[in-house]
PDB file of N, CA and C in Angstrom:
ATOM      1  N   UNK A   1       1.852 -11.564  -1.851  1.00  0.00           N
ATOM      2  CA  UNK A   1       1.315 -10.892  -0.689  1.00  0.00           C
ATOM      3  C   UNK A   1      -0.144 -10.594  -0.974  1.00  0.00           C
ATOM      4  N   UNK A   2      -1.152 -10.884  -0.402  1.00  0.00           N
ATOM      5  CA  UNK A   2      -2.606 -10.474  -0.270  1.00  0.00           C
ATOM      6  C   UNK A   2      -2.876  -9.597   0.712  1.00  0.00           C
ATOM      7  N   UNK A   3      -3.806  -8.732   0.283  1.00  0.00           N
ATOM      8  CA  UNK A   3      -4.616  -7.993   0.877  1.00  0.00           C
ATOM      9  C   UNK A   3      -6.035  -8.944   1.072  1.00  0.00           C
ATOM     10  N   UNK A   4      -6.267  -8.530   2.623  1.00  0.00           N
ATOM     11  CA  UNK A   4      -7.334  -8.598   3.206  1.00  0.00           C
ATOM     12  C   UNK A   4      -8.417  -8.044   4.007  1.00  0.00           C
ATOM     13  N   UNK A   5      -9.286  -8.077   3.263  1.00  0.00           N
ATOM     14  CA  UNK A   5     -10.525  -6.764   3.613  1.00  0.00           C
ATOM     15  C   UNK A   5     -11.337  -7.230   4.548  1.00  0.00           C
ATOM     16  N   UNK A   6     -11.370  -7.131   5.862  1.00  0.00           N
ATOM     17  CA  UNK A   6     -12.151  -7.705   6.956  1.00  0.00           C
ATOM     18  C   UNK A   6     -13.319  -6.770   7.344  1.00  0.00           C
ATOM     19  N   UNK A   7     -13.974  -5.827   6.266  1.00  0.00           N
ATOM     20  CA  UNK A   7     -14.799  -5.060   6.747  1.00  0.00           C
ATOM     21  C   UNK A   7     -16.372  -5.765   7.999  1.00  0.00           C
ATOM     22  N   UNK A   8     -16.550  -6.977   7.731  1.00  0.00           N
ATOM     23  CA  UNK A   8     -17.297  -7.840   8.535  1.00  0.00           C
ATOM     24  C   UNK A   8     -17.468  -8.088   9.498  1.00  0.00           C
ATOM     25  N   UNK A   9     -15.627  -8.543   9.845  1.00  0.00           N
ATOM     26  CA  UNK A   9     -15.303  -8.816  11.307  1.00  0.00           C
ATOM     27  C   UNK A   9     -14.731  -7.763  11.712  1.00  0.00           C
ATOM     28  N   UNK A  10     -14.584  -7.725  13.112  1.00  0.00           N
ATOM     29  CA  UNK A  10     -13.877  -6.516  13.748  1.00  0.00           C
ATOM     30  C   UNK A  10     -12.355  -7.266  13.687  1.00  0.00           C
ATOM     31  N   UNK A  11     -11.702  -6.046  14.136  1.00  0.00           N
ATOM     32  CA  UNK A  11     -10.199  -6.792  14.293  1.00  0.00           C
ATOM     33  C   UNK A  11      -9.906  -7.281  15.511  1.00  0.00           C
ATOM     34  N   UNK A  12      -8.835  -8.360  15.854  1.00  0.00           N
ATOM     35  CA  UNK A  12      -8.233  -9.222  16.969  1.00  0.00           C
ATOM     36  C   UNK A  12      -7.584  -8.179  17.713  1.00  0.00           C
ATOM     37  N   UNK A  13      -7.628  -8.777  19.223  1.00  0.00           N
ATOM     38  CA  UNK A  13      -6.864  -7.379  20.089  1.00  0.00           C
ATOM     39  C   UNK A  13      -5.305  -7.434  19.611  1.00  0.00           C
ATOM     40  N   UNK A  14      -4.944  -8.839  18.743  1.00  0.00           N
ATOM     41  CA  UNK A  14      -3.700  -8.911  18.229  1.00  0.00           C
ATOM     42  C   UNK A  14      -3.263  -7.399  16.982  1.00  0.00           C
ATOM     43  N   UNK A  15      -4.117  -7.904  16.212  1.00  0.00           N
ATOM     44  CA  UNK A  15      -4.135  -6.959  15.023  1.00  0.00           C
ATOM     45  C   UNK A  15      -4.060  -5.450  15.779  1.00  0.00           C
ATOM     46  N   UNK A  16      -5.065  -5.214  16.504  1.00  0.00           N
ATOM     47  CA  UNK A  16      -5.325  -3.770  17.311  1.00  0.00           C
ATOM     48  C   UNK A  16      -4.044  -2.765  17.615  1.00  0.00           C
ATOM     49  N   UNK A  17      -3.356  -3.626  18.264  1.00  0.00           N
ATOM     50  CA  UNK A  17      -2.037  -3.720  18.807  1.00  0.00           C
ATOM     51  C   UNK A  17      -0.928  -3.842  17.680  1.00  0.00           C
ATOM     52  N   UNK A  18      -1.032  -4.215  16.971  1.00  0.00           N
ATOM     53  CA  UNK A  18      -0.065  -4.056  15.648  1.00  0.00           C
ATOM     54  C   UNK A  18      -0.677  -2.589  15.061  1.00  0.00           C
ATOM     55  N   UNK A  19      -2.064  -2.876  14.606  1.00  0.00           N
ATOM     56  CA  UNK A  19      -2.404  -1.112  14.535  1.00  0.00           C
ATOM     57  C   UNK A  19      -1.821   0.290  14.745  1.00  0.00           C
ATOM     58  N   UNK A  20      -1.966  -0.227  16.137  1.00  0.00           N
ATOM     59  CA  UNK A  20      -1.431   0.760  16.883  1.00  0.00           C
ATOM     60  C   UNK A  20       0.431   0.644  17.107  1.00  0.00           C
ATOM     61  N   UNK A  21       1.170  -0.012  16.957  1.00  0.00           N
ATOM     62  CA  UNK A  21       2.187   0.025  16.511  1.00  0.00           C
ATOM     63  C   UNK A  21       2.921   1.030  15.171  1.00  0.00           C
ATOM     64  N   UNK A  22       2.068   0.303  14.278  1.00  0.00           N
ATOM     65  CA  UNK A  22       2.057   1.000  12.648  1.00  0.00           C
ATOM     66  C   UNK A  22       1.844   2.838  13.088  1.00  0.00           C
ATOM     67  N   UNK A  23       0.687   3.051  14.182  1.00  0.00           N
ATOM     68  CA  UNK A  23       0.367   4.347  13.490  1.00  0.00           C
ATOM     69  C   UNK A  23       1.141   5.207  14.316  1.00  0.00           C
ATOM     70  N   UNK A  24       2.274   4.771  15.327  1.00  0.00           N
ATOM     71  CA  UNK A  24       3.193   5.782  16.263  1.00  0.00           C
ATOM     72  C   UNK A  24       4.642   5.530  15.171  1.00  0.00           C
ATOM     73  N   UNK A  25       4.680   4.680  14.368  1.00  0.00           N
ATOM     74  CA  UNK A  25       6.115   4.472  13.502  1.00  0.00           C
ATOM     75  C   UNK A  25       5.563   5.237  12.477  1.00  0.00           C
ATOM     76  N   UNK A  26       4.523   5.803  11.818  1.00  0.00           N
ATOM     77  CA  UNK A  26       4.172   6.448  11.146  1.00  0.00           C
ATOM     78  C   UNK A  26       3.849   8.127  11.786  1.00  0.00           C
ATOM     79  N   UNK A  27       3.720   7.940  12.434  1.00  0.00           N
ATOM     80  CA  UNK A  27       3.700  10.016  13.150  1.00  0.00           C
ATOM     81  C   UNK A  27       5.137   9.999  13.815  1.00  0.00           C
ATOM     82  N   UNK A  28       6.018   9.273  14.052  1.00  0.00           N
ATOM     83  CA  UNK A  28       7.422   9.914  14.174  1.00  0.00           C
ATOM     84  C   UNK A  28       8.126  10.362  12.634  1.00  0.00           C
ATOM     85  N   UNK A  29       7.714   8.946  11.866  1.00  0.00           N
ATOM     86  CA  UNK A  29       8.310   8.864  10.324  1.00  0.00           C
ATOM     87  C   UNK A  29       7.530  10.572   9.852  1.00  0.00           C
ATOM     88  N   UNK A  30       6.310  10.763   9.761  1.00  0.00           N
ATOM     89  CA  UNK A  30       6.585  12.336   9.119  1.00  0.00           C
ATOM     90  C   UNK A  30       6.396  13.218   9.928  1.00  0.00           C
ATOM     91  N   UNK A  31       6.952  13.351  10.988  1.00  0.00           N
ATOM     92  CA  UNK A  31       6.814  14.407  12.225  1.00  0.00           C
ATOM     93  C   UNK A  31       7.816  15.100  11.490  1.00  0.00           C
ATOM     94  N   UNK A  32       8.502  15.285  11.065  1.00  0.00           N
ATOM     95  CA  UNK A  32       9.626  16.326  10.329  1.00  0.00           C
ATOM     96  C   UNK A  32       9.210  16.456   8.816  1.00  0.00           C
ATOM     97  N   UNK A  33       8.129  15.948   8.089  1.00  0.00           N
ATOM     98  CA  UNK A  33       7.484  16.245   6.931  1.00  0.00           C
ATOM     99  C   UNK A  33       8.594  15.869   5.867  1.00  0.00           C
ATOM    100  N   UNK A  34       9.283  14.684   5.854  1.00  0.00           N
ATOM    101  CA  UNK A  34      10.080  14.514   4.833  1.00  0.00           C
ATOM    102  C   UNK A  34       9.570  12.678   4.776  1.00  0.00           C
ATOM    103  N   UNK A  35       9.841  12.102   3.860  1.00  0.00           N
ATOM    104  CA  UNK A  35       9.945  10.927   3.731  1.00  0.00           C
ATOM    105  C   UNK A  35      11.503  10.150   3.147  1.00  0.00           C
ATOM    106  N   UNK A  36      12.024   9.342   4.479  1.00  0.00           N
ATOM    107  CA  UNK A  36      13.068   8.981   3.460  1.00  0.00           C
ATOM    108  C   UNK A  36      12.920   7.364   2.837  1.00  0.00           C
ATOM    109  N   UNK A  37      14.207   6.657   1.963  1.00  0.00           N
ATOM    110  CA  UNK A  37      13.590   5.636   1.809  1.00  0.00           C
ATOM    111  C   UNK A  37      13.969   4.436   2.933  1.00  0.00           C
ATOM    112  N   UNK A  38      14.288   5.189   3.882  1.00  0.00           N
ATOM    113  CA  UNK A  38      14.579   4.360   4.929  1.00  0.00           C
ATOM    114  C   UNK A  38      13.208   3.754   5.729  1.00  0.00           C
ATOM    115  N   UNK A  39      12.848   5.559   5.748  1.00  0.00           N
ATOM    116  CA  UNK A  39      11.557   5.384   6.603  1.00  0.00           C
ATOM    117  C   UNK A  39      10.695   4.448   5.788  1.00  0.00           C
ATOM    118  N   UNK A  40      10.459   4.632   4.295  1.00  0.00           N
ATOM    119  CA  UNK A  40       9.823   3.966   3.750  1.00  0.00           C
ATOM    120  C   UNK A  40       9.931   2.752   4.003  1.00  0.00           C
ATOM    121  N   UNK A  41      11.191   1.660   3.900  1.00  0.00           N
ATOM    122  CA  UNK A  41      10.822   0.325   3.930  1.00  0.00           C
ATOM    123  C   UNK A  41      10.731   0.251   5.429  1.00  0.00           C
ATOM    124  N   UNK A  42      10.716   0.816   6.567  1.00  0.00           N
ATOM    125  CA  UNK A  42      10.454   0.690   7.990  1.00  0.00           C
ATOM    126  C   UNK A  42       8.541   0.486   7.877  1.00  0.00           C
ATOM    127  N   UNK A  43       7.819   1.485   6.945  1.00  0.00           N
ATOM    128  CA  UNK A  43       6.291   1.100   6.958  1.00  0.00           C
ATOM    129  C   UNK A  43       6.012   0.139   6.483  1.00  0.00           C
ATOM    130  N   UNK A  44       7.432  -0.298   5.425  1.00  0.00           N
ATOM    131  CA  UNK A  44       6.622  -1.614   4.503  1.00  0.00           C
ATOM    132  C   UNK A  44       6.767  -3.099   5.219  1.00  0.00           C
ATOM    133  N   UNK A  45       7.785  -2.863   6.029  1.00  0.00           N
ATOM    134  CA  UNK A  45       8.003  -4.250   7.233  1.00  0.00           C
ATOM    135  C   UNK A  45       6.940  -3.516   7.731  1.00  0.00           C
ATOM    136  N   UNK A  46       6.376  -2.829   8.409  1.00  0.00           N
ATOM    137  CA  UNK A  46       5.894  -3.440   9.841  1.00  0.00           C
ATOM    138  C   UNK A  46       4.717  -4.193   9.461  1.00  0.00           C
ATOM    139  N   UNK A  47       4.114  -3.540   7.688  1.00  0.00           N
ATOM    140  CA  UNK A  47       2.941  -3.676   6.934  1.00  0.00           C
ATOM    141  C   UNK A  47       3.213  -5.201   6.641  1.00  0.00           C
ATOM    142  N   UNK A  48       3.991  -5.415   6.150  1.00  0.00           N
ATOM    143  CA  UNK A  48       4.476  -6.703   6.049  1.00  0.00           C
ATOM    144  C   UNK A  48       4.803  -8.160   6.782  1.00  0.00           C
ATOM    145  N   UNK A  49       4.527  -7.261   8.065  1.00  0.00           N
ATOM    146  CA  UNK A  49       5.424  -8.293   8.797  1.00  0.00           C
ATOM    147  C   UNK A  49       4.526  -9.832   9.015  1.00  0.00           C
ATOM    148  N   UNK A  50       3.170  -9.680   9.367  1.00  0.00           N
ATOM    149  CA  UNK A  50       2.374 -11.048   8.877  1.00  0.00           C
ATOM    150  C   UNK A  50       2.329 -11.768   8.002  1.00  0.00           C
ATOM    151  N   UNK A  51       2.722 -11.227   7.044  1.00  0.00           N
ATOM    152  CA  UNK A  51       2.540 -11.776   5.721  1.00  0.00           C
ATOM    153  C   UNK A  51       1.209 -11.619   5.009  1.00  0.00           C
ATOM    154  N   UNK A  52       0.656 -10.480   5.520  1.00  0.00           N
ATOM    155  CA  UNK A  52      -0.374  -9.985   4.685  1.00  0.00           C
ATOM    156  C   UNK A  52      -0.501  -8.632   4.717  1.00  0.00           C
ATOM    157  N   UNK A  53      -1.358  -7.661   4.271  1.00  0.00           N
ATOM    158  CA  UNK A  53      -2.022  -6.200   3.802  1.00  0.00           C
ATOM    159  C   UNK A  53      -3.076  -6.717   4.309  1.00  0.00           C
ATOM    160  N   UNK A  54      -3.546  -5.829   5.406  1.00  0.00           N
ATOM    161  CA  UNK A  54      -5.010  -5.623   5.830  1.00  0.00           C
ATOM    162  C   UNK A  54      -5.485  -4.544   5.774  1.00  0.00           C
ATOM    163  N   UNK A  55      -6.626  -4.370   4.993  1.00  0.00           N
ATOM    164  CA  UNK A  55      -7.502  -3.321   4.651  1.00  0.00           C
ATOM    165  C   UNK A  55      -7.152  -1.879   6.058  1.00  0.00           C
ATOM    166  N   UNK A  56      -7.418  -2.578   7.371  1.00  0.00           N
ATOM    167  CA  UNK A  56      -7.209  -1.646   8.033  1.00  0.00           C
ATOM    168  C   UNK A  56      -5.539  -0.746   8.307  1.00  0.00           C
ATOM    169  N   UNK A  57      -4.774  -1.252   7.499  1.00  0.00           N
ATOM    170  CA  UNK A  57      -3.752  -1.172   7.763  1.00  0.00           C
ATOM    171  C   UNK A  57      -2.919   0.295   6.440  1.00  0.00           C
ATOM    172  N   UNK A  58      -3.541  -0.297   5.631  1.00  0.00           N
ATOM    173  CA  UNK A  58      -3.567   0.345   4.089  1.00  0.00           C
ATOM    174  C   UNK A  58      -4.412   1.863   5.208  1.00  0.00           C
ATOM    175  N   UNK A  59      -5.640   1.821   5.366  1.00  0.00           N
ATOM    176  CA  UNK A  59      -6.446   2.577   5.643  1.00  0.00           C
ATOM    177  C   UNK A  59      -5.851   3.447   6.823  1.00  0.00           C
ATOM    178  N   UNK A  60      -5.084   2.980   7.409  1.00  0.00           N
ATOM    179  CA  UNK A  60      -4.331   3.797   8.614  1.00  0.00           C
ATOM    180  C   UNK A  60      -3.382   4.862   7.730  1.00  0.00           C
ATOM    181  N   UNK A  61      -2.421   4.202   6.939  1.00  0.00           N
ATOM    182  CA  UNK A  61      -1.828   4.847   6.359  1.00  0.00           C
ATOM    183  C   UNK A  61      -1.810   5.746   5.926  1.00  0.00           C
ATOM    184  N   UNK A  62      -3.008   6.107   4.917  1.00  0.00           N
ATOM    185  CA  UNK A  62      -3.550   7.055   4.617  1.00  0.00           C
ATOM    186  C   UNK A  62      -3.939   8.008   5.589  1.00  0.00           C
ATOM    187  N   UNK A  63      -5.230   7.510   6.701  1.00  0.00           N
ATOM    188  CA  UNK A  63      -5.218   8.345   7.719  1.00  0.00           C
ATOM    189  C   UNK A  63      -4.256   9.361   8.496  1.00  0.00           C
ATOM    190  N   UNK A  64      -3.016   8.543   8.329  1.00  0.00           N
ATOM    191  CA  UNK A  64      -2.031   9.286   9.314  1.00  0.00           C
ATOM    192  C   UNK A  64      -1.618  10.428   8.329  1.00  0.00           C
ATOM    193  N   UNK A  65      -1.277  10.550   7.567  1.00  0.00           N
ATOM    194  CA  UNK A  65      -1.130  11.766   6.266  1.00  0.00           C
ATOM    195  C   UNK A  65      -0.317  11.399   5.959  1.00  0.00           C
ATOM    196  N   UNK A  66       0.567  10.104   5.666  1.00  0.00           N
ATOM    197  CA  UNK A  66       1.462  10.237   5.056  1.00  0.00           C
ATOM    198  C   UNK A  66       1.687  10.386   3.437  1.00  0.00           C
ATOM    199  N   UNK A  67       0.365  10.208   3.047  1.00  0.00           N
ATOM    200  CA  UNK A  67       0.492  10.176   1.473  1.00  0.00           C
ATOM    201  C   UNK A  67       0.272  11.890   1.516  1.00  0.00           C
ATOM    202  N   UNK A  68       0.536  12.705   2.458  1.00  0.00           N
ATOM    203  CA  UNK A  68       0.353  14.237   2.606  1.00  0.00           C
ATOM    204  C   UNK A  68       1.709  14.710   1.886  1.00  0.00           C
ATOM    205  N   UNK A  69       3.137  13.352   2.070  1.00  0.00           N
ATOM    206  CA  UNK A  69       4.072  14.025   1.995  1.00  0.00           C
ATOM    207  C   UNK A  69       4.535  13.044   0.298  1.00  0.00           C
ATOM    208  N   UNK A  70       3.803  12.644  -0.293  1.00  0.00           N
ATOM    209  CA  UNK A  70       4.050  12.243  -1.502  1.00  0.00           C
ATOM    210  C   UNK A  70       3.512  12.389  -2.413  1.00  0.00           C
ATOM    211  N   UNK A  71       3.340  12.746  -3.873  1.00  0.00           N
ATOM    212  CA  UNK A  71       2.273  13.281  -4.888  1.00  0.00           C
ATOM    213  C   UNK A  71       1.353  11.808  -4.994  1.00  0.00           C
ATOM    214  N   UNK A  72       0.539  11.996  -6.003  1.00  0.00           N
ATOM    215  CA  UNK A  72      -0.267  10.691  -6.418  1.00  0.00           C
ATOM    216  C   UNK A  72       0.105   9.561  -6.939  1.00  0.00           C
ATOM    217  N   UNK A  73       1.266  10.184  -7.781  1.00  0.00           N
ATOM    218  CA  UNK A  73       1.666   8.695  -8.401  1.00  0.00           C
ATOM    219  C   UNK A  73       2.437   8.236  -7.540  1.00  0.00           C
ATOM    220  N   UNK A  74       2.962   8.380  -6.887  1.00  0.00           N
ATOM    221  CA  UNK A  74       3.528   7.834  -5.417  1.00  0.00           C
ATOM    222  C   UNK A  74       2.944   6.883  -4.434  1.00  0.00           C
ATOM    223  N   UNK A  75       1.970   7.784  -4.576  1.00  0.00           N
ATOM    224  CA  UNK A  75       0.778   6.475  -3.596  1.00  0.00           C
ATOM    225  C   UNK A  75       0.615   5.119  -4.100  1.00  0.00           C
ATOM    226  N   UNK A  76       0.054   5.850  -5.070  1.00  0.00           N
ATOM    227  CA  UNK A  76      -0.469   4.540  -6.078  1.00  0.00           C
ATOM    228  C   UNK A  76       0.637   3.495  -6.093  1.00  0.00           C
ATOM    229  N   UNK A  77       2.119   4.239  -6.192  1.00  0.00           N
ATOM    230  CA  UNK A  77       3.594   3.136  -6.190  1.00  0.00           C
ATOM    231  C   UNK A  77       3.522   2.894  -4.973  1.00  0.00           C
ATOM    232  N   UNK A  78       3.637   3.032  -3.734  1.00  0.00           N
ATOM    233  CA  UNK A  78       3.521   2.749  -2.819  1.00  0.00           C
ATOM    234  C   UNK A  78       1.942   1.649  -2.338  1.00  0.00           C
ATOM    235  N   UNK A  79       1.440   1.670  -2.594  1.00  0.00           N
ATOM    236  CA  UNK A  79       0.585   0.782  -2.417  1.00  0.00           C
ATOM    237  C   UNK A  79       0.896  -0.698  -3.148  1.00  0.00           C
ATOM    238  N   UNK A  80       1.140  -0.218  -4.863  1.00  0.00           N
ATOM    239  CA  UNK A  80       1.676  -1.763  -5.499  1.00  0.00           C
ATOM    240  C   UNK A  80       3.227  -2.464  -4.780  1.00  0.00           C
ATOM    241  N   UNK A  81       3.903  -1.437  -4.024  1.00  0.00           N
ATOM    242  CA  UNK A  81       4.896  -2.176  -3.436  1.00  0.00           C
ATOM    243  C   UNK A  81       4.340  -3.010  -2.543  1.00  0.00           C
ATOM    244  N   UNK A  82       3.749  -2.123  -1.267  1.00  0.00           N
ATOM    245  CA  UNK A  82       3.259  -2.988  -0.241  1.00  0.00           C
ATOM    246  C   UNK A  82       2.624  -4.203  -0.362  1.00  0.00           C
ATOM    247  N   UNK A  83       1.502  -4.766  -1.671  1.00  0.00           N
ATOM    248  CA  UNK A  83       0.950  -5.997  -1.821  1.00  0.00           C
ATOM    249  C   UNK A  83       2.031  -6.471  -2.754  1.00  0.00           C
ATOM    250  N   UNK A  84       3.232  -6.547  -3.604  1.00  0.00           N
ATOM    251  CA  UNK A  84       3.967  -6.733  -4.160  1.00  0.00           C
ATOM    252  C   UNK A  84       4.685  -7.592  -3.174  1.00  0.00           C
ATOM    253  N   UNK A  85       4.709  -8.891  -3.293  1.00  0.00           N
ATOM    254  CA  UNK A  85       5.986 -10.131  -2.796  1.00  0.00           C
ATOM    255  C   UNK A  85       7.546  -9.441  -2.658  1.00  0.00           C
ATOM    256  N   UNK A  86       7.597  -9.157  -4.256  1.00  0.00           N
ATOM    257  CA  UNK A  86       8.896  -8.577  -5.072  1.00  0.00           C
ATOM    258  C   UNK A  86       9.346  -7.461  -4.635  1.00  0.00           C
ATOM    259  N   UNK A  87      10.916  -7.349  -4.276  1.00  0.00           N
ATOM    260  CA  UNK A  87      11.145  -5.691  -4.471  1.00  0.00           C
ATOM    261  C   UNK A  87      11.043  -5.218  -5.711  1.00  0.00           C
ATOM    262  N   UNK A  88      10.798  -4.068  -5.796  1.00  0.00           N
ATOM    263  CA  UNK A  88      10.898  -3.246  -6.946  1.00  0.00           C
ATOM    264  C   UNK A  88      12.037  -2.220  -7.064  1.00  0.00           C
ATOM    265  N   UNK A  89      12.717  -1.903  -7.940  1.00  0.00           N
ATOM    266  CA  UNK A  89      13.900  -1.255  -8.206  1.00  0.00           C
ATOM    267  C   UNK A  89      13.618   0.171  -9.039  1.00  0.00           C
TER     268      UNK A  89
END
């Protein structure tokens, strides 16, 4: 899985729209301030679902607070999942 950093170009009204997909499945997912690992692999498909990590996408994530509801080393695991092919166990 690659990440791709399009800081250059703007994004496609396609991408936009997936954007904006990601960031209403992400404010229901911690509207109750818990994370489960359900919800979790629900962010990692939708993140997934092209077959890539786009910079803006990673960057939403964060925005929305969800790393509000996980410590640091969490993130950091959560991020190597998302560009990670592999599940991890």
């Amino acid at each position: 899985m690659r990440i791709s950093q399009s800081k250059d170009k703007e994004p496609t009204p396609e991408e936009l729209q997936e954007l904006e997909k990601l960031k209403g499945i992400i404010e229901r997912i911690i509207a109750d301030g818990k994370l489960t690992g359900i919800e979790f692999e629900r962010i990692k498909a939708v993140i997934r679902a092209d077959q890539k990590v786009s910079f803006e996408e990673l960057q939403l994530v964060r925005k929305q607070g969800y790393f509000m509801l996980v410590p640091m080393h969490q993130e950091i695991n959560f991020l190597a999942k998302i560009s990670s092919p592999f599940k991890r166990t």
